[in-house]
Protein backbone atom coordinates (compact mmCIF):
# COMPACT_ATOMS: atom_id res chain seq x y z
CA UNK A 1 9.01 -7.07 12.39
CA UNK A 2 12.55 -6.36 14.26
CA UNK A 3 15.11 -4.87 11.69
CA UNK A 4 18.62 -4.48 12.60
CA UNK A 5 19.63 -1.21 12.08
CA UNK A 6 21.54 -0.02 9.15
CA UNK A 7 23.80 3.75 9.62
CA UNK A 8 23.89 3.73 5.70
CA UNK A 9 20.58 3.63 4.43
CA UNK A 10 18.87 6.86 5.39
CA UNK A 11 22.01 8.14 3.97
CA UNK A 12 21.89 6.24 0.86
CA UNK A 13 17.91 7.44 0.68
CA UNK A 14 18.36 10.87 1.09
CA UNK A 15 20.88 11.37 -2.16
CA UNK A 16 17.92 10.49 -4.42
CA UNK A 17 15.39 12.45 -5.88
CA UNK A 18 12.65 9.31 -6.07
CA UNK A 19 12.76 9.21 -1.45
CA UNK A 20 10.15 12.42 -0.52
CA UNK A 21 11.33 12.87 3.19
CA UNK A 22 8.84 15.65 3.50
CA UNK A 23 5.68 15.29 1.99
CA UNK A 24 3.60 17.46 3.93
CA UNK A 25 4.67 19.94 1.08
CA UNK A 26 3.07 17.82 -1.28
CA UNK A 27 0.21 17.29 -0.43
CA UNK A 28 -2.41 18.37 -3.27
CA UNK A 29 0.30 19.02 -5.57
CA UNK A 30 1.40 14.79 -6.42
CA UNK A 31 0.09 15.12 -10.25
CA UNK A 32 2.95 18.17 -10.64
CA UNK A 33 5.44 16.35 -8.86
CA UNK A 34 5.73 13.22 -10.94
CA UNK A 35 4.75 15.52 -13.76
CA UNK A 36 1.96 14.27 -15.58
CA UNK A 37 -1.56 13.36 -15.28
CA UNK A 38 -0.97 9.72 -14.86
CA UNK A 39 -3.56 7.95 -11.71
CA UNK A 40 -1.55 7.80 -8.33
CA UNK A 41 -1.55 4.08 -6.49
CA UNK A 42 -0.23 3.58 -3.30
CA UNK A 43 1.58 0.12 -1.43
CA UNK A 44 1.04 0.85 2.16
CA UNK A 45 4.19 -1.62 4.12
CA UNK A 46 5.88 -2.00 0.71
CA UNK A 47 8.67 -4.67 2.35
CA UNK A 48 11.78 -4.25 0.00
CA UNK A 49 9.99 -3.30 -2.86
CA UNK A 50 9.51 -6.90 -5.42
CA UNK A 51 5.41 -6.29 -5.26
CA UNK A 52 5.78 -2.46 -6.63
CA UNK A 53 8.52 -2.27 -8.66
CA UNK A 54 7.14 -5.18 -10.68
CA UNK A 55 4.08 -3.22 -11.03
CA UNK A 56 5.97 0.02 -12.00
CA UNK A 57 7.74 -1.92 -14.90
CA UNK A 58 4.14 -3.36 -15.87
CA UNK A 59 2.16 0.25 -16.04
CA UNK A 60 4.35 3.08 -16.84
CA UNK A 61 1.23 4.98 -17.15
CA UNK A 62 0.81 4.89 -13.47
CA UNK A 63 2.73 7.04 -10.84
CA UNK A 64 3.32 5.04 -7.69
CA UNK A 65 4.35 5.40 -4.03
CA UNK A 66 5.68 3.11 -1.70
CA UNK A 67 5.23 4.23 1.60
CA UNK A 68 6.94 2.22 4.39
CA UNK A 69 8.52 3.35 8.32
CA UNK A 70 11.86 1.21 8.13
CA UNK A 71 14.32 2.93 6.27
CA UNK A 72 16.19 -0.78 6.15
CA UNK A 73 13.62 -1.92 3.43
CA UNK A 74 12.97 1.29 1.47
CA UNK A 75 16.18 1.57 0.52
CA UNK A 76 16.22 -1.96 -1.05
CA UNK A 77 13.15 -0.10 -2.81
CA UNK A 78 14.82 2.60 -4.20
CA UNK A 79 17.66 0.29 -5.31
CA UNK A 80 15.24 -2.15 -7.64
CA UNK A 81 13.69 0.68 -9.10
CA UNK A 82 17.06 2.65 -10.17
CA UNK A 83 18.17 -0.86 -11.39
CA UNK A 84 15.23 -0.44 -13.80
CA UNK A 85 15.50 3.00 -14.66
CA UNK A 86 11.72 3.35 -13.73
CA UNK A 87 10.53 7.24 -13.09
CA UNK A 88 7.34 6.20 -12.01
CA UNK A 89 8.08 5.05 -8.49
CA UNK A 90 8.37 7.59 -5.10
CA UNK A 91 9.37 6.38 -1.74
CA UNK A 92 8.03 8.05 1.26
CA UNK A 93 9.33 7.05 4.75
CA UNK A 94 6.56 7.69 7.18
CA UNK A 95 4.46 5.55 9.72
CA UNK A 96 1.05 5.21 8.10
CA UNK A 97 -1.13 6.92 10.79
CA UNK A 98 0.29 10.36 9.63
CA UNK A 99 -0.99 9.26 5.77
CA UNK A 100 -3.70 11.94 5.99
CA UNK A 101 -1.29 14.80 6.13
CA UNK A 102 0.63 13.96 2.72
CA UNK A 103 -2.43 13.68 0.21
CA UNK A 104 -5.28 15.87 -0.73
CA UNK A 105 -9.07 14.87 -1.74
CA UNK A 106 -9.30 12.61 -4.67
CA UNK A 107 -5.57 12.56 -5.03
CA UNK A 108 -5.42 8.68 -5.40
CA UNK A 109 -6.73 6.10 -7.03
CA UNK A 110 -5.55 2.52 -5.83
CA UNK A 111 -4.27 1.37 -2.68
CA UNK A 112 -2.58 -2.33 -1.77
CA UNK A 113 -1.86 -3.35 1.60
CA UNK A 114 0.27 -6.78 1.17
CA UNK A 115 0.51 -8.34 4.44
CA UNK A 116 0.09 -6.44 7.22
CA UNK A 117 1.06 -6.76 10.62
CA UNK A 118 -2.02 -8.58 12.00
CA UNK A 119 -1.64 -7.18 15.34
CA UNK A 120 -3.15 -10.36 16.81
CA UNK A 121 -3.90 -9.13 19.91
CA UNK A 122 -7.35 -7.25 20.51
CA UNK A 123 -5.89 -4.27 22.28
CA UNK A 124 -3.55 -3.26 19.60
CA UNK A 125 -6.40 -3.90 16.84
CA UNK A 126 -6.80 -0.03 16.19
CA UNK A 127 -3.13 -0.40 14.73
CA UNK A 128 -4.35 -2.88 11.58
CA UNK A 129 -3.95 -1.06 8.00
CA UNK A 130 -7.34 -1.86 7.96
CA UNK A 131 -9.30 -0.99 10.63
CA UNK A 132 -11.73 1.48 9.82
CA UNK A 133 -9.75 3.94 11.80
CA UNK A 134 -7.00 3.86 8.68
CA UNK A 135 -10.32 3.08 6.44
CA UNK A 136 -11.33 6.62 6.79
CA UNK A 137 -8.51 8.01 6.17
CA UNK A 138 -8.21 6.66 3.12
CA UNK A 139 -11.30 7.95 2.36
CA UNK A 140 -10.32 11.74 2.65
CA UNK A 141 -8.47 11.42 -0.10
CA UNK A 142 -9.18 8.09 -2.79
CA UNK A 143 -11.35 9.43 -5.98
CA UNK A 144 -14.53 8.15 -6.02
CA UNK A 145 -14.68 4.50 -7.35
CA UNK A 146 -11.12 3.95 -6.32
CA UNK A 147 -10.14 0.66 -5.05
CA UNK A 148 -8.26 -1.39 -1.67
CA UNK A 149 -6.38 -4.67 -2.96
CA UNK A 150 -5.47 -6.51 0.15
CA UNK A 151 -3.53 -9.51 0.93
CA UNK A 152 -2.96 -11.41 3.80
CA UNK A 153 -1.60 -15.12 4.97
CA UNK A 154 -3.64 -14.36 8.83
CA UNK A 155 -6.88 -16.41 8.80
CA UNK A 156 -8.30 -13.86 11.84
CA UNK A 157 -7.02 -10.58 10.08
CA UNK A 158 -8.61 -11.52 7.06
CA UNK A 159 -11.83 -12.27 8.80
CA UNK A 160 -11.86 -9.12 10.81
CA UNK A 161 -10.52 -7.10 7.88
CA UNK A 162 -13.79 -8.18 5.85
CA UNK A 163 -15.82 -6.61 8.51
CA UNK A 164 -13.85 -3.47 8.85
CA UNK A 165 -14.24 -2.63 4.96
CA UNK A 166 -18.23 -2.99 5.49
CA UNK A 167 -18.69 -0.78 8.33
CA UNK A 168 -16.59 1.41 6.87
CA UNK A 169 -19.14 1.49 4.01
CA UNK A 170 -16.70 -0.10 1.02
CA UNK A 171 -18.25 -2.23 -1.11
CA UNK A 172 -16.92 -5.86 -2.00
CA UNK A 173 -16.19 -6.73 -4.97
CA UNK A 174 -14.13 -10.08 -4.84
CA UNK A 175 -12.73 -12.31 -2.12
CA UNK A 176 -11.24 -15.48 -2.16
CA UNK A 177 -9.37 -17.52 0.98
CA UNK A 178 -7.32 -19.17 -1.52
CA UNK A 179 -5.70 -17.01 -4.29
CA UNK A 180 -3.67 -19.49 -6.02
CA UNK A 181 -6.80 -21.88 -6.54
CA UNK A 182 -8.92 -19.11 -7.65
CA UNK A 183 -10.02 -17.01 -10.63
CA UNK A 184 -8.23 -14.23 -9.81
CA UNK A 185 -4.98 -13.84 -12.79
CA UNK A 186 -2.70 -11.12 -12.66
CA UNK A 187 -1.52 -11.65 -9.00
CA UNK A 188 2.09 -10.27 -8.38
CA UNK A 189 3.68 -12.00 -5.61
CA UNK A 190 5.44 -10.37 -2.66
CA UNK A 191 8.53 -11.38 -0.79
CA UNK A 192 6.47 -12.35 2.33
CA UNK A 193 4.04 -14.45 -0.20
CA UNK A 194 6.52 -16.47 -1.52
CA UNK A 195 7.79 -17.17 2.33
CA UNK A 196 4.18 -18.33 2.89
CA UNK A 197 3.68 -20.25 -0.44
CA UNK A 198 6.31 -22.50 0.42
CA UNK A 199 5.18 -23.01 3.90
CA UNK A 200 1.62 -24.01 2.19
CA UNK A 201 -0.19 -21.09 3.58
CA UNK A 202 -3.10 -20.07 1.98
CA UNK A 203 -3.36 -16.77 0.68
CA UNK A 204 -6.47 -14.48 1.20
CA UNK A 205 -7.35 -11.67 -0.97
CA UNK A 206 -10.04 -9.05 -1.52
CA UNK A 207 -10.82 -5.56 -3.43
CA UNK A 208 -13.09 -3.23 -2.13
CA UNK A 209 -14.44 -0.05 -3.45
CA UNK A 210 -15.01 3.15 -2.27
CA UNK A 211 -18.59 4.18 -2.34
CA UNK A 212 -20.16 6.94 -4.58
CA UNK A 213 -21.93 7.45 -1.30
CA UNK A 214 -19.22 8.18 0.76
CA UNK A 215 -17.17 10.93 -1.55
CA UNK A 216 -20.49 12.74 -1.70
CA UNK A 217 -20.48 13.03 2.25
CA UNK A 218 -17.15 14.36 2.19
């Protein structure tokens, strides 16, 4: 995705408390940050923001982070959540493949990666959210029986992706290659989504777990 760049919005991030621009120093310490005990989810590519702000206002009992490399978007973040006074929302700019230095072991709890770049071509596969290069990352620091919500509108990505999360060693626990004629309720659409809806795209979704297994190894 090309953005054109904006001079204002690292600006505009950087005067508010709810953008983390370095958090390396945080890293074990999230729970005291957002002070309280409340689980810690993650949106991984959070676009400008619809999917987790929506899901902020649903579950004030949950802290969560939208993490995301374009400072273009996350500021359109930030804006939806201060527009809703919600204080259970962080932004973190930062290109995912640094994700391992920000959070300690059993840190967080959910993780949703909403349309991905599919990175179509095989050379650059190592650079999907879910490859099981990212996949075990993830694992150094999701609590044990902690979950991966993914979406995607990419028929091959969503193939592939299914693979990835088995070698990896998650289990499955629902897929469907059709989300709006399935069984699945409680879906929150993203921007992208609704782009795709109206092109009548079919949306594919999954949830994985992270194995008892696994968090033992560590």
């Amino acid at each position: 995705m090309r953005l054109r760049k904006k001079w204002w919005a690292k600006p505009e991030l950087e005067k508010d408390h709810k953008v983390i621009f370095t958090p390396k120093e945080y890293k074990g310490k999230w729970k005291g940050f957002f002070g309280n005990d409340h689980p810690i989810h993650l949106e991984l590519g959070c676009g400008r923001g619809r999917f987790i702000n929506q899901l902020a206002r649903m579950n004030t009992n949950i802290n969560y982070i939208a993490l995301d490399a374009h400072n273009e978007l996350l500021v359109h973040v930030l804006r939806k959540a201060n527009e809703s006074h919600l204080n259970n929302i962080k932004v973190i700019p930062i290109y995912i493949e640094n994700i391992g230095d920000i959070f300690a072991q059993d840190e967080i709890e959910k993780i949703h990666i909403n349309f991905c770049n599919p990175w179509p071509n095989k050379r650059h596969h190592k650079r999907r959210l879910t490859h099981p290069n990212f996949l075990r990352l993830y694992q150094n620091f999701l609590k044990n029986g902690s979950e991966i919500w993914f979406k995607t509108d990419d028929e091959l990505l969503f193939a592939d992706s299914l693979e990835y999360f088995e070698v990896a060693g998650f289990k499955e626990l629902y897929r469907t290659y059709d989300l709006y004629q399935s069984d699945f309720h409680g879906n929150i659409m993203t921007e992208y989504e609704e782009k795709f809806c109206n092109q009548g795209i079919k949306i594919k979704f999954s949830r994985f777990r992270i194995s008892t297994q696994l968090n033992v190894a560590r």
